[in-house]
C-alpha atoms as a PDB file:
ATOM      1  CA  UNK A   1     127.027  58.250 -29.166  1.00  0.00           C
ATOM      2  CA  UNK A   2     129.448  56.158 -31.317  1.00  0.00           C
ATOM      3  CA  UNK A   3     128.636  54.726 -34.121  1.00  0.00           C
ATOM      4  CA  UNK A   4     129.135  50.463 -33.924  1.00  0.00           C
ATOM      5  CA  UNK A   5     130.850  48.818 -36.859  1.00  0.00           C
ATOM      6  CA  UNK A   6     130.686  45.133 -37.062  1.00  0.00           C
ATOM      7  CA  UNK A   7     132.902  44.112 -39.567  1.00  0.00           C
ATOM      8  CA  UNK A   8     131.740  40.569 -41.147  1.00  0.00           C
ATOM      9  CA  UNK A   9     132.176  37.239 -42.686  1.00  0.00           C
ATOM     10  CA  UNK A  10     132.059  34.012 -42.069  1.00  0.00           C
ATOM     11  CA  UNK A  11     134.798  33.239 -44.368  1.00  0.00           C
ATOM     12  CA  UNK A  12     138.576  33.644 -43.543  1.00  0.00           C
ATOM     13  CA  UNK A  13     141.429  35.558 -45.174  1.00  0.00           C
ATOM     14  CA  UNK A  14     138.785  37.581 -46.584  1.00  0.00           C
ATOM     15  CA  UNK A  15     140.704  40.821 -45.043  1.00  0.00           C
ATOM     16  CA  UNK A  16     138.274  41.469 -41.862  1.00  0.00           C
ATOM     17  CA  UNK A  17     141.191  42.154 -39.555  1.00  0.00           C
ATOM     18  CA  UNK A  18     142.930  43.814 -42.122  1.00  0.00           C
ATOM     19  CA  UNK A  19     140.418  46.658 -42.665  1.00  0.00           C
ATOM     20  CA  UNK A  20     139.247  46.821 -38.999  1.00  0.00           C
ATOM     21  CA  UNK A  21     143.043  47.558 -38.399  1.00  0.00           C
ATOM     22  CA  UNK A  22     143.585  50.056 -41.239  1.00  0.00           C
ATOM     23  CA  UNK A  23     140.393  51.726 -41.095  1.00  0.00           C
ATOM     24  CA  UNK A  24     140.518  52.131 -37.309  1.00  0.00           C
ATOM     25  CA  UNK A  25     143.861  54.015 -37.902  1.00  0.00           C
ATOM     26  CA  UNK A  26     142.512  55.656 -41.289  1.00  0.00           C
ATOM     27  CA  UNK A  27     139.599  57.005 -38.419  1.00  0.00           C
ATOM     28  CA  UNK A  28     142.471  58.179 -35.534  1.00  0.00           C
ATOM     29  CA  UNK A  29     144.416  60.178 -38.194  1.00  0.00           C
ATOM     30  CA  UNK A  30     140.836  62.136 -38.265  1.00  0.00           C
ATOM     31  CA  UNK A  31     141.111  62.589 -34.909  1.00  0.00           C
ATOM     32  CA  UNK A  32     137.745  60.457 -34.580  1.00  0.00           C
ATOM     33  CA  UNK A  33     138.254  58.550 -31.168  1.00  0.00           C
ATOM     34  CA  UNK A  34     138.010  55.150 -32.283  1.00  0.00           C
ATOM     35  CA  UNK A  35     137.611  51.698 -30.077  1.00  0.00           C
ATOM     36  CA  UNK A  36     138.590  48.222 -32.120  1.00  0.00           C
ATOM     37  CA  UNK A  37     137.129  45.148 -30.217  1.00  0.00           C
ATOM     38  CA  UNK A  38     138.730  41.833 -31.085  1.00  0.00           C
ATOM     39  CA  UNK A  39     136.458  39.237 -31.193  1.00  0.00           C
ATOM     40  CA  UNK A  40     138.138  36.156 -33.056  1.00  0.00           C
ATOM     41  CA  UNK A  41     140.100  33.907 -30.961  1.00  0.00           C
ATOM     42  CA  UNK A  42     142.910  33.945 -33.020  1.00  0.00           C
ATOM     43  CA  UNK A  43     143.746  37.609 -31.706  1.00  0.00           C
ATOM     44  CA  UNK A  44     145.201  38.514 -34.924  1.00  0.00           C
ATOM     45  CA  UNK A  45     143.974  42.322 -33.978  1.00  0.00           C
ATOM     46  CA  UNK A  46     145.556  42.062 -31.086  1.00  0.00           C
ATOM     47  CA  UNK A  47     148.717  40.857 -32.181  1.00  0.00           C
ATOM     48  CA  UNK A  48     148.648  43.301 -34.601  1.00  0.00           C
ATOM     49  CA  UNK A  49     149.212  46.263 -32.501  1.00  0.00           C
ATOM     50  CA  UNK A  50     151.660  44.859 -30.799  1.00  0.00           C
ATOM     51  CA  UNK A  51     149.882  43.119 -27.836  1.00  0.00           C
ATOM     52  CA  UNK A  52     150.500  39.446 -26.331  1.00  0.00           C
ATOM     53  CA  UNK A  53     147.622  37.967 -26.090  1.00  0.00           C
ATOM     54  CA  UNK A  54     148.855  34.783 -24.019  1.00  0.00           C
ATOM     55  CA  UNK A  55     150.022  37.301 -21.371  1.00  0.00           C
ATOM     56  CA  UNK A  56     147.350  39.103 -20.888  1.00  0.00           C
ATOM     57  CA  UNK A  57     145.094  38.487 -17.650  1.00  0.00           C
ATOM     58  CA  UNK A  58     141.930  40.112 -18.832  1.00  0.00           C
ATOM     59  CA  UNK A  59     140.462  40.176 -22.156  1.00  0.00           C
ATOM     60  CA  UNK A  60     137.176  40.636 -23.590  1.00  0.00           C
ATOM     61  CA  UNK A  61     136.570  37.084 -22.638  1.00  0.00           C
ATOM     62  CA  UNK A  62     136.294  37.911 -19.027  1.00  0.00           C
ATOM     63  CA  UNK A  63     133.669  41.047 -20.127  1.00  0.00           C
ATOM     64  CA  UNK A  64     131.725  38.558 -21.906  1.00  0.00           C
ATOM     65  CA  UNK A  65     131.948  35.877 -19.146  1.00  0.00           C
ATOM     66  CA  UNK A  66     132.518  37.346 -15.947  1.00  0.00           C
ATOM     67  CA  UNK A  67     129.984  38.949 -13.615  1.00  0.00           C
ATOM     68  CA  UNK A  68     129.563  42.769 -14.609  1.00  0.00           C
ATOM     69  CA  UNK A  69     133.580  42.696 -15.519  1.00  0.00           C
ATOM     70  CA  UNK A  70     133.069  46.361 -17.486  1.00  0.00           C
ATOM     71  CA  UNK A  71     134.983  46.622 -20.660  1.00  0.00           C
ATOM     72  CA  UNK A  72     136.905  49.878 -19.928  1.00  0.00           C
ATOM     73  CA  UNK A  73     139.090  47.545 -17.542  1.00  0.00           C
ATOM     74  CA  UNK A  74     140.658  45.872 -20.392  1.00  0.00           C
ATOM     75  CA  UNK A  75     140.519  49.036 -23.077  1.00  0.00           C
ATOM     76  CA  UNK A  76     144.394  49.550 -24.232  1.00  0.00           C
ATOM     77  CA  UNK A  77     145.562  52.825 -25.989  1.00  0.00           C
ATOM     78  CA  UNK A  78     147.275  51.755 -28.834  1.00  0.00           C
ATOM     79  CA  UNK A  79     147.600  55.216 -30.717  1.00  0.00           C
ATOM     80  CA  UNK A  80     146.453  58.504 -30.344  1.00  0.00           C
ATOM     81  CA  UNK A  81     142.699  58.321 -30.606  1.00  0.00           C
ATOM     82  CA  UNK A  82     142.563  54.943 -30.872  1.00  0.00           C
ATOM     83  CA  UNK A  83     142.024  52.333 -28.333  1.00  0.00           C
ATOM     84  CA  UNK A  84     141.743  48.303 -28.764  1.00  0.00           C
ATOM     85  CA  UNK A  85     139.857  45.520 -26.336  1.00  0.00           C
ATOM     86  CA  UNK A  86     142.056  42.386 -27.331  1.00  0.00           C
ATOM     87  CA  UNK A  87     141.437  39.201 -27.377  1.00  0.00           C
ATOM     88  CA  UNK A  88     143.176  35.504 -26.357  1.00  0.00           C
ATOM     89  CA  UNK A  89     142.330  32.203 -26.797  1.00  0.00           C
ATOM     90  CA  UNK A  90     140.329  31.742 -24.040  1.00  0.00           C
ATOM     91  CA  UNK A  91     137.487  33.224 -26.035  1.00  0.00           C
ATOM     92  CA  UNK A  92     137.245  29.642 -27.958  1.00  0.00           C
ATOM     93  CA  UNK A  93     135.533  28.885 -25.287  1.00  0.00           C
ATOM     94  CA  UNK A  94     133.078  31.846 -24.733  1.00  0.00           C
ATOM     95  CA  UNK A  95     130.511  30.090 -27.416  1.00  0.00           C
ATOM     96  CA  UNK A  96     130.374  26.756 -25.043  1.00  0.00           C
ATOM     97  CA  UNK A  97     130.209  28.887 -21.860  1.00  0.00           C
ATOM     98  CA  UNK A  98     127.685  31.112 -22.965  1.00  0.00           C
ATOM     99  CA  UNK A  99     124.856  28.752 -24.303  1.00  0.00           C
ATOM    100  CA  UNK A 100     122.723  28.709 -21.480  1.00  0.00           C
ATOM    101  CA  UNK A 101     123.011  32.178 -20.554  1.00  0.00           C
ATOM    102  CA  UNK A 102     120.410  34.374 -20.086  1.00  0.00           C
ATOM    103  CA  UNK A 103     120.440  37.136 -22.976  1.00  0.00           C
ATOM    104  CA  UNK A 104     123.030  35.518 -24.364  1.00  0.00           C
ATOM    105  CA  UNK A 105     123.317  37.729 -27.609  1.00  0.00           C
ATOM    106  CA  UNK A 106     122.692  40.872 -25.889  1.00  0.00           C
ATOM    107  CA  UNK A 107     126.263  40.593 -23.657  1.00  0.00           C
ATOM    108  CA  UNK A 108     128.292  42.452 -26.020  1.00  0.00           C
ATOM    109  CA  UNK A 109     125.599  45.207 -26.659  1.00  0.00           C
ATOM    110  CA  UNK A 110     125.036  45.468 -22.847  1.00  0.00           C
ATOM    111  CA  UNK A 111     128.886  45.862 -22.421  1.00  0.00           C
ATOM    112  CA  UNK A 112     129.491  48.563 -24.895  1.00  0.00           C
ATOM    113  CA  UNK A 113     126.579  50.472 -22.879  1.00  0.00           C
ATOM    114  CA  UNK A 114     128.439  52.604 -20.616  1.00  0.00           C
ATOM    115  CA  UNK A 115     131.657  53.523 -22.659  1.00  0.00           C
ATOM    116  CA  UNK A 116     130.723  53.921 -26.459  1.00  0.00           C
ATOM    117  CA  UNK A 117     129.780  57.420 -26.028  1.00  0.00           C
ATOM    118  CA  UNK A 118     133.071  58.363 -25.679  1.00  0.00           C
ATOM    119  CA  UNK A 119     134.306  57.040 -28.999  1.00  0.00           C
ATOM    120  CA  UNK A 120     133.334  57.786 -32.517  1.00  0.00           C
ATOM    121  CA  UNK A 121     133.301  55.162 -34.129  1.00  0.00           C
ATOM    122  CA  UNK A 122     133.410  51.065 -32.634  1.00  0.00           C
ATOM    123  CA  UNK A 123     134.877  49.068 -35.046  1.00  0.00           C
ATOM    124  CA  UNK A 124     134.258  44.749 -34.147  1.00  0.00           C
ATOM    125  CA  UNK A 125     136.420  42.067 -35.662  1.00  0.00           C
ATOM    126  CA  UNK A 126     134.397  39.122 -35.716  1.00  0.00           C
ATOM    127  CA  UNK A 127     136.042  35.814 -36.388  1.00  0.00           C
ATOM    128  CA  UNK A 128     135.552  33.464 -39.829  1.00  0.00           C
ATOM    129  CA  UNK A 129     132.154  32.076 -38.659  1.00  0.00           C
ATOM    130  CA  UNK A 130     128.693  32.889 -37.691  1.00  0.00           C
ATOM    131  CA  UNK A 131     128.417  31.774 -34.313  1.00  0.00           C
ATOM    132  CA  UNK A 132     127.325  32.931 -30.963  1.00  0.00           C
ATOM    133  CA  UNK A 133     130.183  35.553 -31.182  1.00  0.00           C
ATOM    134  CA  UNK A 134     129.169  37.115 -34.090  1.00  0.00           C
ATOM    135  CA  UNK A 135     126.137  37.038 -33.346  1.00  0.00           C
ATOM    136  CA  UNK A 136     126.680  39.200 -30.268  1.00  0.00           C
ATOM    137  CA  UNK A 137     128.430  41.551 -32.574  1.00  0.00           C
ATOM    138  CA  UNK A 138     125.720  42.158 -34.979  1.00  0.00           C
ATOM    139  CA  UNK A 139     123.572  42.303 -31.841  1.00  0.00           C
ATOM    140  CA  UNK A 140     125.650  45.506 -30.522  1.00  0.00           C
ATOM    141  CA  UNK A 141     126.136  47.110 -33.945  1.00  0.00           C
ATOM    142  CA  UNK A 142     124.567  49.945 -35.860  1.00  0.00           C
ATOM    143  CA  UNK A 143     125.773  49.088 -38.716  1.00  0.00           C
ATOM    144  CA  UNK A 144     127.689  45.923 -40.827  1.00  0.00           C
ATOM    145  CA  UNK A 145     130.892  46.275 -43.239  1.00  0.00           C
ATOM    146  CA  UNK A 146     131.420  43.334 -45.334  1.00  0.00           C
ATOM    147  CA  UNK A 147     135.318  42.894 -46.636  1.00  0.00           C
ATOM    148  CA  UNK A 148     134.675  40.164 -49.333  1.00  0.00           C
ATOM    149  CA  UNK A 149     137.833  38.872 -51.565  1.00  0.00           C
ATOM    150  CA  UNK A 150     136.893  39.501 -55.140  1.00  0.00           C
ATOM    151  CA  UNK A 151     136.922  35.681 -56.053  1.00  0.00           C
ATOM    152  CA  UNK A 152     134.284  33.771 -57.226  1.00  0.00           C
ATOM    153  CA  UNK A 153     133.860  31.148 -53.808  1.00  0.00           C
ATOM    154  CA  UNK A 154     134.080  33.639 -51.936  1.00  0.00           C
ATOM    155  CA  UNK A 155     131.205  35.322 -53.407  1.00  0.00           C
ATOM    156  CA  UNK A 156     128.866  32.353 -53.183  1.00  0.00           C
ATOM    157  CA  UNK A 157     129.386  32.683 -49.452  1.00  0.00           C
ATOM    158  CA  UNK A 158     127.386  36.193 -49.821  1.00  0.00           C
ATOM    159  CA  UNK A 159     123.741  34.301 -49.452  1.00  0.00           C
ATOM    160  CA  UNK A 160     124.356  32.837 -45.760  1.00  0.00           C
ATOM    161  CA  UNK A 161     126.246  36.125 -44.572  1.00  0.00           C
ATOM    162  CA  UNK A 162     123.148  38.289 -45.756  1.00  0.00           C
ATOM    163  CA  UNK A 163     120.627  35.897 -44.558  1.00  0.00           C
ATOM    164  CA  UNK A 164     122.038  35.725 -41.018  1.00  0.00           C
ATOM    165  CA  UNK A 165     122.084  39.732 -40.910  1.00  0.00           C
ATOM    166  CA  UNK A 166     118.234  39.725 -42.313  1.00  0.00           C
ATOM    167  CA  UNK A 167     117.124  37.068 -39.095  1.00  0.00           C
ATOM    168  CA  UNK A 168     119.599  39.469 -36.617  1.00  0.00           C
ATOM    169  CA  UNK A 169     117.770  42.443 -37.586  1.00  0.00           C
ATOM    170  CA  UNK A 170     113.806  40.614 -37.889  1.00  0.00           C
ATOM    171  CA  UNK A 171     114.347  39.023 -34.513  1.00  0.00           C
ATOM    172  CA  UNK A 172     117.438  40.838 -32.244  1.00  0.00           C
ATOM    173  CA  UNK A 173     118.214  44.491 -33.540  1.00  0.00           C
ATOM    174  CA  UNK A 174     115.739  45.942 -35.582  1.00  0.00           C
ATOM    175  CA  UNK A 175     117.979  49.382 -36.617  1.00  0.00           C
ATOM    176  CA  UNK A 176     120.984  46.995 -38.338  1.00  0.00           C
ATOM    177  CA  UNK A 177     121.883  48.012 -41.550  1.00  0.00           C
ATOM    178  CA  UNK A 178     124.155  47.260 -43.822  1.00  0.00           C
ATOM    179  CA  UNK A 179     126.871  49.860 -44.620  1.00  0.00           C
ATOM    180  CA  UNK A 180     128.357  48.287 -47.537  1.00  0.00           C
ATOM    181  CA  UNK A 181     130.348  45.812 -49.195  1.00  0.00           C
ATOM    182  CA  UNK A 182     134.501  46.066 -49.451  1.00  0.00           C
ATOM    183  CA  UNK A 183     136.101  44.059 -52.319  1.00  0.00           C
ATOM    184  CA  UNK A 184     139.654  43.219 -51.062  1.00  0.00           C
ATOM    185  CA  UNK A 185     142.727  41.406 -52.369  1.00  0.00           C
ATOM    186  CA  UNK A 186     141.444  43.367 -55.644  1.00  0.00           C
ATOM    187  CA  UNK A 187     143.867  42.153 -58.678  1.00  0.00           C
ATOM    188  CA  UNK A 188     142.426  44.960 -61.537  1.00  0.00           C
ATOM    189  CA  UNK A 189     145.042  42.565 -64.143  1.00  0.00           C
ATOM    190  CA  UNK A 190     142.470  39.247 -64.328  1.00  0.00           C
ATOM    191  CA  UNK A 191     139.406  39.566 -66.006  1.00  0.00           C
ATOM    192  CA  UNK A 192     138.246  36.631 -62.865  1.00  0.00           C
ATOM    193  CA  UNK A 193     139.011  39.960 -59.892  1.00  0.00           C
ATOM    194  CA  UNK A 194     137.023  42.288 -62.309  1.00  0.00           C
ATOM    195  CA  UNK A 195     134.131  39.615 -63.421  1.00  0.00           C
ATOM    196  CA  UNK A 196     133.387  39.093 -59.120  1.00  0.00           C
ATOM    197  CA  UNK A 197     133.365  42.886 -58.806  1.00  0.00           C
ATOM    198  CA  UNK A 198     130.990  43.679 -61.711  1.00  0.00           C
ATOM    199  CA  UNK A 199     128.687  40.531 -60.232  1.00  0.00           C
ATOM    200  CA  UNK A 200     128.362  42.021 -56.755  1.00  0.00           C
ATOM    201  CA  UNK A 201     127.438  45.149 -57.753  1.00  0.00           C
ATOM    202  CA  UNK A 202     124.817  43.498 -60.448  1.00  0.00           C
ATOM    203  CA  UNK A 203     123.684  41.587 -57.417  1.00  0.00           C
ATOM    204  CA  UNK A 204     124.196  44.249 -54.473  1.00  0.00           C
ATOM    205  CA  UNK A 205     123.924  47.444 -56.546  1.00  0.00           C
ATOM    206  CA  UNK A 206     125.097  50.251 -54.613  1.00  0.00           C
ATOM    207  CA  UNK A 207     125.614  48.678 -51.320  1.00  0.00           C
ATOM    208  CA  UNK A 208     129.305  48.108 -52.917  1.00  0.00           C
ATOM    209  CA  UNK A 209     131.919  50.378 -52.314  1.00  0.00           C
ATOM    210  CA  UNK A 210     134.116  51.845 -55.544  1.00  0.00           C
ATOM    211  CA  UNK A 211     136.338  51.931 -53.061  1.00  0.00           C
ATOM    212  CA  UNK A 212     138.310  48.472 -53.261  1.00  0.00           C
ATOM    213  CA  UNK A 213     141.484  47.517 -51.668  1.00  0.00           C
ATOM    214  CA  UNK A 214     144.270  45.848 -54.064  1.00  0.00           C
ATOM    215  CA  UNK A 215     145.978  43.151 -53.444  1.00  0.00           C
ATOM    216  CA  UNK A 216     149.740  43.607 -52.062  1.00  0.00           C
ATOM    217  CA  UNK A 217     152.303  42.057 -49.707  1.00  0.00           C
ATOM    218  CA  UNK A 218     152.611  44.986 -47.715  1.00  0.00           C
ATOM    219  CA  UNK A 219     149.315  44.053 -46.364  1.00  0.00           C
ATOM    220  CA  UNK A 220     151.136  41.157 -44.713  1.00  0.00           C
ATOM    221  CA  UNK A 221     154.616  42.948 -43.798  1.00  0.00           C
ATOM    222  CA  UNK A 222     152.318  45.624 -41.725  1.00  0.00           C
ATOM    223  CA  UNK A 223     151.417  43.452 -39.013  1.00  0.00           C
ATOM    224  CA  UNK A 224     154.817  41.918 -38.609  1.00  0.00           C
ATOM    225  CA  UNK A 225     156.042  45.593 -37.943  1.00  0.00           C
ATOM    226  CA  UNK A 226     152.990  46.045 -35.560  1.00  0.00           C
ATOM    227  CA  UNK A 227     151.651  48.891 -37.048  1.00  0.00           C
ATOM    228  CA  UNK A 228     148.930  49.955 -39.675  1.00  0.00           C
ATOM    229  CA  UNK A 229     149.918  50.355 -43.252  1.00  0.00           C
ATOM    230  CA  UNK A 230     149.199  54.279 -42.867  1.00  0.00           C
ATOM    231  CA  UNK A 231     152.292  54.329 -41.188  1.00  0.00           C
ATOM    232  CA  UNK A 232     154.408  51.274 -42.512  1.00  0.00           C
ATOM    233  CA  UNK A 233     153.763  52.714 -46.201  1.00  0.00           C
ATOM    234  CA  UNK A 234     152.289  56.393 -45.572  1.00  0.00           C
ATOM    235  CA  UNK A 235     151.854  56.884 -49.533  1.00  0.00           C
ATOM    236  CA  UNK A 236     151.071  53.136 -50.547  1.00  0.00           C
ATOM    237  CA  UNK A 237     147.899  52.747 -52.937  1.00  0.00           C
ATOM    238  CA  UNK A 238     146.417  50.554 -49.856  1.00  0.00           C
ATOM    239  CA  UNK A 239     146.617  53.082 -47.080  1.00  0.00           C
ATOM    240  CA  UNK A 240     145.175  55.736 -49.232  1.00  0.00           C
ATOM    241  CA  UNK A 241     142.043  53.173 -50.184  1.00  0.00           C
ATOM    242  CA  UNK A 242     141.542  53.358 -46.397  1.00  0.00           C
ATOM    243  CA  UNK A 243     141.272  57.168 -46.190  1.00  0.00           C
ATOM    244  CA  UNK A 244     139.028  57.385 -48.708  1.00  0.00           C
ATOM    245  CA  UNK A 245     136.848  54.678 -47.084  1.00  0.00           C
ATOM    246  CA  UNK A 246     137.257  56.581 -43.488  1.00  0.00           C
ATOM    247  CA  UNK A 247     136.059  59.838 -45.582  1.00  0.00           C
ATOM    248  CA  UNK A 248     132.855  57.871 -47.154  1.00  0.00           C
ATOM    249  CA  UNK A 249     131.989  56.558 -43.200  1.00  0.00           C
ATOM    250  CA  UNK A 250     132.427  59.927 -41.492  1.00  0.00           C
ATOM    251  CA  UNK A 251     130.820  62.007 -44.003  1.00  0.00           C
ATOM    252  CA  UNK A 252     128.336  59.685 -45.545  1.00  0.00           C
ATOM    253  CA  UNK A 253     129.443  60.267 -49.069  1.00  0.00           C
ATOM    254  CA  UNK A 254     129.102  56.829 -51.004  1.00  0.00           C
ATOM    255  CA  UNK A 255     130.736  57.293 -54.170  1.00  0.00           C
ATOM    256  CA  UNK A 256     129.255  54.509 -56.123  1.00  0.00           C
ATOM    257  CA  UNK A 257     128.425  53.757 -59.487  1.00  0.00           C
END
């Protein structure tokens, strides 16, 4: 049975869609069958691989919504072991619609039921906030992967994010754990970018990857071209920090401090 990913934090431009993208692709080239589930509104997964979101008639809004909709009817292939569940922006409206409904947290979970033993690895791109959506997605995952841009208010932001996954495990799904910490947008050249890094791991200890992802524009030209940085810049720094990291979650092999 696949392992669930929820990647997390309630903060944007933090590089959540980013790594859910890269390390999704980083997972294919393994040949582990991955699934990517967009779950921010903004679609920006979705739009990353090349998908309209406007145009599409079914999304994971209508699995999350309808009546027993079942996610394989909106699973796309998007590359050779790796499929996507996109989103629109009629999910903005999924955390109204779903406040009275009965299990609400557990519709996500319930969903992924009858497909995620065919994949590897689930990897869910929650949107900048902790609401009823993300909620759902720490609800269905096994484990939590925490992109966090090595900058001081972003750090502060840390407290909230690991106090929300404490009450999700005490009171919705006891087996959550956290995989680890990601430092992104990583600028080794200010003592600020190394002074965050050295802080989390005084504070978080080994639950932060050595693995960090530097800061570049080709992080932002890859989308444009619709397609990972593993293949928009095969050899670039940032698409080999994503192998490693695919390496450390398929083998188990934390190389920390």
């Amino acid at each position: 049975m696949g392992r669930v990913i929820a990647v997390v934090n309630q903060k944007g431009g933090v590089g959540k869609t980013t790594t859910v993208i890269n390390l999704g692709a980083a997972l294919a080239e393994r040949q582990q069958r991955t699934l990517l589930i967009d779950l921010d509104p903004q679609a920006a997964l979705s739009n990353s691989f090349g998908l309209q979101p406007d145009t599409l008639e079914h999304t994971i809004y209508n699995v999350l919504t309808g009546s027993d909709f079942p996610l394989a009817a909106v699973i796309h292939p998007v590359r050779p072991f790796l499929d996507l569940v996109p989103a629109n922006i009629d999910l903005a409206a999924a955390e109204a619609e779903l406040v009275s409904a009965l299990g609400r947290e557990y519709l996500l979970r319930d969903a992924l039921e009858d497909i995620r033993q065919q994949y590897a690895f689930v990897l869910i791109d929650c949107g900048p906030n902790l609401g009823l959506l993300t909620i759902n997605a720490l609800t269905a995952a096994d484990e939590v992967l925490i992109p966090i841009i090595c900058e001081f208010l972003a750090m502060r932001a840390m407290g909230m994010l690991i106090q929300t996954i404490s009450r999700v495990k005490k009171r919705l799904n006891p087996q959550l754990r956290v995989l680890g910490i990601l430092g992104t947008m990583y600028d080794p050249r200010t003592i600020h970018t190394r002074e965050v890094l050295d802080e989390l791991r005084s504070f978080l200890g080994e639950k932060v990857f050595d693995i960090v992802i530097r800061k570049s524009i080709r992080f932002a030209e890859a989308p444009a071209a619709h397609q990972p940085i593993l293949e928009y810049a095969s050899s670039h720094p940032g698409a080999q920090a994503y192998r490693d990291l695919a390496e450390v979650i398929i083998h188990g092999e934390e190389k920390h401090r």
